[in-house]
PDB file of N, CA and C in Angstrom:
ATOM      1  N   UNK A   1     129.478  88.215 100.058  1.00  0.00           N
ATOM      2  CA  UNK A   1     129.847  87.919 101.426  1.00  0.00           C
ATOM      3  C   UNK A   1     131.228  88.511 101.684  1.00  0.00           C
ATOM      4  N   UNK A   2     131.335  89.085 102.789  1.00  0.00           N
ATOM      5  CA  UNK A   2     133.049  89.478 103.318  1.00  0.00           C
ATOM      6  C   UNK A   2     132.644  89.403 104.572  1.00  0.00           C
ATOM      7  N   UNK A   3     134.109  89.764 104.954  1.00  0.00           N
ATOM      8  CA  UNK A   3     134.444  89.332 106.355  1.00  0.00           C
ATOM      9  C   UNK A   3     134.191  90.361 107.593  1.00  0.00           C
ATOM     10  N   UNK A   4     133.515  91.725 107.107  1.00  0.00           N
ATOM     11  CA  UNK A   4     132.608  92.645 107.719  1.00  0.00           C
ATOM     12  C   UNK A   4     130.761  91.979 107.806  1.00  0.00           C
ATOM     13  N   UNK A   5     131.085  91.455 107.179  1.00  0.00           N
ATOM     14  CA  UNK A   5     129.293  90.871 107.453  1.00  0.00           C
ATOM     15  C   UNK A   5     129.276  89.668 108.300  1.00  0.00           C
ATOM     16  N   UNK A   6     130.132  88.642 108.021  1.00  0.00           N
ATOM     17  CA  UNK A   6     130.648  87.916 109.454  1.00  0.00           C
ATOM     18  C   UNK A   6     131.113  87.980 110.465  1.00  0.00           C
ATOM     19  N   UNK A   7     131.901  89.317 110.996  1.00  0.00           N
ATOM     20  CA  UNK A   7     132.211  89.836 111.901  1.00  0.00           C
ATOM     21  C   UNK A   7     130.747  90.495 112.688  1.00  0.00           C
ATOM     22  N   UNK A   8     129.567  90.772 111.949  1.00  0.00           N
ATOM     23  CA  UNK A   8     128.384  91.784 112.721  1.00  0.00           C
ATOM     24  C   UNK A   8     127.451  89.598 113.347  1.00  0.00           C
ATOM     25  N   UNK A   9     127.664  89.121 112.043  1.00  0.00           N
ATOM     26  CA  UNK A   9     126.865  87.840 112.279  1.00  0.00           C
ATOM     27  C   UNK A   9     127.312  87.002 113.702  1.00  0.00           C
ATOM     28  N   UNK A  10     128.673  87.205 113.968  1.00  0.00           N
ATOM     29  CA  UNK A  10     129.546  86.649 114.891  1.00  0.00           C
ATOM     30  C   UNK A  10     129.075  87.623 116.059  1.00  0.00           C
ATOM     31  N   UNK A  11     129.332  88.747 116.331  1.00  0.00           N
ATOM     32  CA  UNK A  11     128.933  89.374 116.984  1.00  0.00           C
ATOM     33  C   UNK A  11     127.465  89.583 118.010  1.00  0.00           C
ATOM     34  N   UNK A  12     126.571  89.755 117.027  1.00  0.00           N
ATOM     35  CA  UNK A  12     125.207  89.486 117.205  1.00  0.00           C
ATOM     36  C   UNK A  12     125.079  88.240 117.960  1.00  0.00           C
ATOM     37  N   UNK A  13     125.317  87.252 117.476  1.00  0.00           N
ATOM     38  CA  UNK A  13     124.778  86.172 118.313  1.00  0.00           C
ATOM     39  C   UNK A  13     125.547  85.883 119.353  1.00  0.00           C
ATOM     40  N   UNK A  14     126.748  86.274 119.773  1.00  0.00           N
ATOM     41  CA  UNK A  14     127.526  86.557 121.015  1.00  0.00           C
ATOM     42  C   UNK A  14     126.784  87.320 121.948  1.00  0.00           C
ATOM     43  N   UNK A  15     125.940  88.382 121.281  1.00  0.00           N
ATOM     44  CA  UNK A  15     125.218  89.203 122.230  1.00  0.00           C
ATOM     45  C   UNK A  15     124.273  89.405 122.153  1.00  0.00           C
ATOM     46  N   UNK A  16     123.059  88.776 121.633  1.00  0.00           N
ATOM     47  CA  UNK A  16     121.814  88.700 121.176  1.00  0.00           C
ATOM     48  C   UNK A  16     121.285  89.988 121.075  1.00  0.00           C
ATOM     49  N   UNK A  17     121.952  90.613 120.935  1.00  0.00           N
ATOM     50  CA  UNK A  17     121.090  91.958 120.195  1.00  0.00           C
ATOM     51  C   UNK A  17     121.738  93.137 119.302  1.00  0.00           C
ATOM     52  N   UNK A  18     121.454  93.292 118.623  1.00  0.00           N
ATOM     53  CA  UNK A  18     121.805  94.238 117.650  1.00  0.00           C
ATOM     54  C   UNK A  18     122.557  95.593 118.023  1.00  0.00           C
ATOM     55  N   UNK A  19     122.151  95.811 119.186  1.00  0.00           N
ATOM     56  CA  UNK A  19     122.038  96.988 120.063  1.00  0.00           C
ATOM     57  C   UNK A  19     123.476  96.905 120.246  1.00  0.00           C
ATOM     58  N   UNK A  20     123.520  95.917 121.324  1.00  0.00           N
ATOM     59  CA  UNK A  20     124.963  96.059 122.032  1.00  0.00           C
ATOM     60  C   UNK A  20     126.406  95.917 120.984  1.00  0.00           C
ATOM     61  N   UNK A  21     125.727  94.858 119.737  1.00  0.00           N
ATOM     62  CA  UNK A  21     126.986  94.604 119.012  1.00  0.00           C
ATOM     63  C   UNK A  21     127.156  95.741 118.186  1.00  0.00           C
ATOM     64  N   UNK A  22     126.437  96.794 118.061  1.00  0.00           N
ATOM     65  CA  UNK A  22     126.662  98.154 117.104  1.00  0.00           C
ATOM     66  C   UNK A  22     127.191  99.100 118.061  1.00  0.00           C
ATOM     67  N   UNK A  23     127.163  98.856 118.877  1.00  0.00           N
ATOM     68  CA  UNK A  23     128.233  99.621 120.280  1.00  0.00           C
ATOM     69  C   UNK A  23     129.070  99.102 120.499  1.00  0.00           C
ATOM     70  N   UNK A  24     129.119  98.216 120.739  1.00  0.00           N
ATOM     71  CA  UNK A  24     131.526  96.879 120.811  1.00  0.00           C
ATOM     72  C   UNK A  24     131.901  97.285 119.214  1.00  0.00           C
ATOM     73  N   UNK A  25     131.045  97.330 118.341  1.00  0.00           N
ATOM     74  CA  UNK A  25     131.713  96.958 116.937  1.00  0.00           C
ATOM     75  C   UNK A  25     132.240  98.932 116.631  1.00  0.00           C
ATOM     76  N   UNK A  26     131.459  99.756 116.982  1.00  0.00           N
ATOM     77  CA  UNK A  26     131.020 100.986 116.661  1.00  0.00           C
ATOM     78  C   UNK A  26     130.354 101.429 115.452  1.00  0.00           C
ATOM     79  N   UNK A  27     129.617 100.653 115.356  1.00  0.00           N
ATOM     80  CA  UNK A  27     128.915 101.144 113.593  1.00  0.00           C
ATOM     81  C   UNK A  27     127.256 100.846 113.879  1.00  0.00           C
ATOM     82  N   UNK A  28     126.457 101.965 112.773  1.00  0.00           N
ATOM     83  CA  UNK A  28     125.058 101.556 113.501  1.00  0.00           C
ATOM     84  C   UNK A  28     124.388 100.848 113.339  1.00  0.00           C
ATOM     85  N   UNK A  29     122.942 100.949 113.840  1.00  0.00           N
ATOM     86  CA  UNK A  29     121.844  99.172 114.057  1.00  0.00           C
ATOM     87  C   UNK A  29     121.847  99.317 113.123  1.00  0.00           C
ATOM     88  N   UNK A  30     121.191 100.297 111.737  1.00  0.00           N
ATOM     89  CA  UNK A  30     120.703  99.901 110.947  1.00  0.00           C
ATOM     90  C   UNK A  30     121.735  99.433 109.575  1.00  0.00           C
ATOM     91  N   UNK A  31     122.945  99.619 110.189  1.00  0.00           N
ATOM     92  CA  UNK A  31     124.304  98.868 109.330  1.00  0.00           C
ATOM     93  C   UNK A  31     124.127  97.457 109.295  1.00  0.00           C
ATOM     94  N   UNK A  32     123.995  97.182 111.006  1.00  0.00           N
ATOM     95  CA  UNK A  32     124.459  95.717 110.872  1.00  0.00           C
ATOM     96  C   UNK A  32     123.084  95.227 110.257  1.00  0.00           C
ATOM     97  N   UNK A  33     122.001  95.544 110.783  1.00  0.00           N
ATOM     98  CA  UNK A  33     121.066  94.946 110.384  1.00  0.00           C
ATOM     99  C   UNK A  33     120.853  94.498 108.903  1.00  0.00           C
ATOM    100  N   UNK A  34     121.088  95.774 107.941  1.00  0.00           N
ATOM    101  CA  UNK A  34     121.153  95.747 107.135  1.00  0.00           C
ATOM    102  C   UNK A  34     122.034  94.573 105.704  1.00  0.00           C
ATOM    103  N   UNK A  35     123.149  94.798 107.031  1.00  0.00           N
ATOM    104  CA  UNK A  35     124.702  94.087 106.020  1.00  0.00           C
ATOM    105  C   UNK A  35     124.049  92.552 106.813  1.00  0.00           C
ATOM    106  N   UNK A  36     123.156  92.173 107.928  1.00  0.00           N
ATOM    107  CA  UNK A  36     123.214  90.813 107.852  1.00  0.00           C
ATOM    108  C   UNK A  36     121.836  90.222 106.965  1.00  0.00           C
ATOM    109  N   UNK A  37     121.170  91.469 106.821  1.00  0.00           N
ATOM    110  CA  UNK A  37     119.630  91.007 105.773  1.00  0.00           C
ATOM    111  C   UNK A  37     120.495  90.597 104.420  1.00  0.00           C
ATOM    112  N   UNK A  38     121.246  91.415 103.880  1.00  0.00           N
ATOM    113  CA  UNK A  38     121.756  91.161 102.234  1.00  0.00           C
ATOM    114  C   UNK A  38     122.454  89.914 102.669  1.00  0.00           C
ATOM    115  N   UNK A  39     122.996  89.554 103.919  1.00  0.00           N
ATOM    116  CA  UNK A  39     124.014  87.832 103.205  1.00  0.00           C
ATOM    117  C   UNK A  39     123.022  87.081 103.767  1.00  0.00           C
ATOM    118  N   UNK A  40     121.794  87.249 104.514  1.00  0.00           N
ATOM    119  CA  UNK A  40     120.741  86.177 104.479  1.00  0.00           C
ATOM    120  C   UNK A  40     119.929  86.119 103.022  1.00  0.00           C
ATOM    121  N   UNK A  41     120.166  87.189 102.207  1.00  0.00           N
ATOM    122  CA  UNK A  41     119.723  87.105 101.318  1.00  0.00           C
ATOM    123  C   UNK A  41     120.358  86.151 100.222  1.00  0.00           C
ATOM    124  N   UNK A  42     121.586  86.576 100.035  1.00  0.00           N
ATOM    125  CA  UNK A  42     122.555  86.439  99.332  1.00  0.00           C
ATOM    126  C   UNK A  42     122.705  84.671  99.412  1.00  0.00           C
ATOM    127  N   UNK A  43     122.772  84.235 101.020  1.00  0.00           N
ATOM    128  CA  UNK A  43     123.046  82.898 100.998  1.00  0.00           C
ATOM    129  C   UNK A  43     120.919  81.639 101.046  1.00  0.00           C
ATOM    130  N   UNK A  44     119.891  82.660 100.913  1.00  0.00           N
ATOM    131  CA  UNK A  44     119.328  82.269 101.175  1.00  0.00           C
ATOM    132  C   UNK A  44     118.213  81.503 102.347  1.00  0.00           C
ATOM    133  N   UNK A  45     119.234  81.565 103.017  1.00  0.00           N
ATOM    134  CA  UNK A  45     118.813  81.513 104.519  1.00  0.00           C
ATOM    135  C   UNK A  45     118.610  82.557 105.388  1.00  0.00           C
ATOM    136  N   UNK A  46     117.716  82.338 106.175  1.00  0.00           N
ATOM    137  CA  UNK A  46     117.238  83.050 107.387  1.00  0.00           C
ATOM    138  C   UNK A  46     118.359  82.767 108.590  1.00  0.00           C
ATOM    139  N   UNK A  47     119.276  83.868 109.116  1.00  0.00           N
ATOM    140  CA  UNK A  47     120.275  83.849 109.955  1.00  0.00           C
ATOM    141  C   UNK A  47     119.706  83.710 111.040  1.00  0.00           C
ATOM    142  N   UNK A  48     118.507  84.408 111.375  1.00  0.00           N
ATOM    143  CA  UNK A  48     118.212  84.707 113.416  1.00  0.00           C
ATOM    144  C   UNK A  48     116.773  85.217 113.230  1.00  0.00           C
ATOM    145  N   UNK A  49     115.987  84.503 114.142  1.00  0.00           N
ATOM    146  CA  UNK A  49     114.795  85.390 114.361  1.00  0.00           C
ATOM    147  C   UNK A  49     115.003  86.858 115.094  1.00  0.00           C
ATOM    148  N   UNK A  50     113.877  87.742 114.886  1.00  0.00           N
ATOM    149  CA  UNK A  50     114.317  89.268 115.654  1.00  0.00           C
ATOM    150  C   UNK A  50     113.191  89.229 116.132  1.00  0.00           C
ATOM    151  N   UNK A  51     113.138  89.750 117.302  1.00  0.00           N
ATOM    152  CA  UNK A  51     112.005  90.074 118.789  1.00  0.00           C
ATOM    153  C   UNK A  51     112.627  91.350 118.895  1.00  0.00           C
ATOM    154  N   UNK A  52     111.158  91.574 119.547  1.00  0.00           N
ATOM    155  CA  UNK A  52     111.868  92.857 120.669  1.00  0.00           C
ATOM    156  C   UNK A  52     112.227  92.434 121.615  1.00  0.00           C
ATOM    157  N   UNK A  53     112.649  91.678 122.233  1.00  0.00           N
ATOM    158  CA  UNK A  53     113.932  91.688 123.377  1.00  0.00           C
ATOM    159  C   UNK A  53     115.317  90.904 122.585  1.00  0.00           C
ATOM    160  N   UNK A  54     115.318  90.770 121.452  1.00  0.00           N
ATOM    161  CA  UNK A  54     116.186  90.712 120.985  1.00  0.00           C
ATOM    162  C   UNK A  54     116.461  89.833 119.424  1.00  0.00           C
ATOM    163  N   UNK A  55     117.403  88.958 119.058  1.00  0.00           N
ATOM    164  CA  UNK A  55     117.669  88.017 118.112  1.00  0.00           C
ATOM    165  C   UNK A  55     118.406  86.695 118.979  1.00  0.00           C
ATOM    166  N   UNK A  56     117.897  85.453 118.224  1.00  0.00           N
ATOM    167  CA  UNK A  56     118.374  84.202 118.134  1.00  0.00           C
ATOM    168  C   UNK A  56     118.514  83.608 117.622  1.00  0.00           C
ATOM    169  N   UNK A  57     119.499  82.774 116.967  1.00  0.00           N
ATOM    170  CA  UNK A  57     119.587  82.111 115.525  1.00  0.00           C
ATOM    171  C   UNK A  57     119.033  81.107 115.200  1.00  0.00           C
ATOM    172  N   UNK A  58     117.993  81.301 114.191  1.00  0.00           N
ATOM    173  CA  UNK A  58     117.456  79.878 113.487  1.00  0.00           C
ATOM    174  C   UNK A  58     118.006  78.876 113.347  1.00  0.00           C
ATOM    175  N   UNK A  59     117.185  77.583 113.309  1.00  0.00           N
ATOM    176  CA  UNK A  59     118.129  76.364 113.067  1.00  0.00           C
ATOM    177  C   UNK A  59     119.525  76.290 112.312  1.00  0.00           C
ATOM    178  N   UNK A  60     119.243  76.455 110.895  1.00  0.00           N
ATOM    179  CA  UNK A  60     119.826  76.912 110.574  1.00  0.00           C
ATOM    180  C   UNK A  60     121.031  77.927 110.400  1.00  0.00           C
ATOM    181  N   UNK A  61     120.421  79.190 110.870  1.00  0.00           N
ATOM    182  CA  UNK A  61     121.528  80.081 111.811  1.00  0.00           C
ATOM    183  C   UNK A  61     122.478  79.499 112.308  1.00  0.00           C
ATOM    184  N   UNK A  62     122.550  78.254 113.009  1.00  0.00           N
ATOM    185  CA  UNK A  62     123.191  78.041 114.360  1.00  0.00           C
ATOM    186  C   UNK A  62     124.006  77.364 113.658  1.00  0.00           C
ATOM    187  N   UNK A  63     123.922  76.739 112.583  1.00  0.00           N
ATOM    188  CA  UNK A  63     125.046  76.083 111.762  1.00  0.00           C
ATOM    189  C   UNK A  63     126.405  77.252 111.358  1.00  0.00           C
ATOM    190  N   UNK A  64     125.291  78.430 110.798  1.00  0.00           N
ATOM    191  CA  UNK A  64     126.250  79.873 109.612  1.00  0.00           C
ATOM    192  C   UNK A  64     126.874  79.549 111.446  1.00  0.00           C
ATOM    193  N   UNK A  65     126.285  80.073 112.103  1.00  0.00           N
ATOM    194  CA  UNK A  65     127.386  81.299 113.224  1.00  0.00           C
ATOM    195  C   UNK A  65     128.325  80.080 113.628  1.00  0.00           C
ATOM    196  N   UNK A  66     128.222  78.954 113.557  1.00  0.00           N
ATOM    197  CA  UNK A  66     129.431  77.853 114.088  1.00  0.00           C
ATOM    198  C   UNK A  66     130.580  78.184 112.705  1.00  0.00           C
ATOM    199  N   UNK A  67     129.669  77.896 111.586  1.00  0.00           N
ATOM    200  CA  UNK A  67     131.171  77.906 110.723  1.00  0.00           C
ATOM    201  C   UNK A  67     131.845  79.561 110.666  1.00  0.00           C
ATOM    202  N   UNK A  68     130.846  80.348 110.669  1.00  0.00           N
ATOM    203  CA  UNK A  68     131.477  81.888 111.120  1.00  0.00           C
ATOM    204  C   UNK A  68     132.955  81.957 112.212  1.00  0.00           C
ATOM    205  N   UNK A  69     132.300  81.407 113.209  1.00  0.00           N
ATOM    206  CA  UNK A  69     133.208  81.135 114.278  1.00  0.00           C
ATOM    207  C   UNK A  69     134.971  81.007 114.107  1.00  0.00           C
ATOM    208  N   UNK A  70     134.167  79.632 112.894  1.00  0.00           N
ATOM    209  CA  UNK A  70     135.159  78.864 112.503  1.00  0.00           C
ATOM    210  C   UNK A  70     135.979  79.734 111.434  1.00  0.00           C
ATOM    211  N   UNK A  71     135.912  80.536 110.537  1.00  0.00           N
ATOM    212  CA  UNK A  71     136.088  81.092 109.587  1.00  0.00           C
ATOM    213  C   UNK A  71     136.971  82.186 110.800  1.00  0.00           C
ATOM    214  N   UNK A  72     136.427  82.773 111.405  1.00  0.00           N
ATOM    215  CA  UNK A  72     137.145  84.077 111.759  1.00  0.00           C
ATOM    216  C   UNK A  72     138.022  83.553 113.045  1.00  0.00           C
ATOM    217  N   UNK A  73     138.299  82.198 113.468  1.00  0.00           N
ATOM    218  CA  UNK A  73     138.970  82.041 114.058  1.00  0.00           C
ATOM    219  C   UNK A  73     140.585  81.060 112.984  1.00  0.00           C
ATOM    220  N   UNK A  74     140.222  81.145 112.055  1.00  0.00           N
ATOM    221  CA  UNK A  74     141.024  81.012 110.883  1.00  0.00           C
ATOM    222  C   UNK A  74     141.625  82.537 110.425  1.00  0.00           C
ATOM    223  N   UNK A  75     140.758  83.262 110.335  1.00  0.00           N
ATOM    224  CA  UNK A  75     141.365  85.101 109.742  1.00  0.00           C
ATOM    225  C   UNK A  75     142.424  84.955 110.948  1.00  0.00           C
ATOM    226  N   UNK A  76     142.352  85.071 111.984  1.00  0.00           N
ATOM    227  CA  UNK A  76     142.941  85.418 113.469  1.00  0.00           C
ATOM    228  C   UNK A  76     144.082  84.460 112.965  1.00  0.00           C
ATOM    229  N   UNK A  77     144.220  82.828 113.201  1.00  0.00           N
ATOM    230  CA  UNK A  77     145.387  82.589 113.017  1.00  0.00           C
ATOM    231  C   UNK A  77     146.012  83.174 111.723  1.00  0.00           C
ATOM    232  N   UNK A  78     146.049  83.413 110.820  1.00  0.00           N
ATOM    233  CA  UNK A  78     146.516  83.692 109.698  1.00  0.00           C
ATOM    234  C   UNK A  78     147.112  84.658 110.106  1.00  0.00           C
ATOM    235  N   UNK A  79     146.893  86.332 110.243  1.00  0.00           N
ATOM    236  CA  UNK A  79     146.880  87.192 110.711  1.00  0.00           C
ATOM    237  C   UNK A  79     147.807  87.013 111.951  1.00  0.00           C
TER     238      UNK A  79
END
């Protein structure tokens, strides 16, 4: 886990789609997609369902992206 894979996880669900957050972030879909499959892997959980009109975070999910939140609004004060 680092703080580039929470930054795409944070992102994403700010903007429910992959699309737009690989355009604000500048890096591509199949980055983020990618870097958020290995820490759903990594942590075991399923982060967000994916549709074609977009992603929304699983039950679960909705817990990661609160403490995400929380985590990178901690980097920020520090910083």
């Amino acid at each position: 886990m680092n703080l580039g894979q929470l930054e795409f996880v944070h992102e994403v669900a700010k903007t429910g789609n992959i699309s737009a957050a690989s355009k604000k972030l500048h890096v591509s879909q199949s980055a983020i997609s990618q870097s958020i499959a290995n820490l759903e892997a990594e942590l075991g959980v399923k982060i967000f369902h994916r549709t074609r009109t977009g992603v929304y975070p699983t039950t679960k999910g909705s817990k990661i992206v609160e403490l995400i939140a929380d985590i990178l609004a901690k980097v920020q004060e520090l910083k």
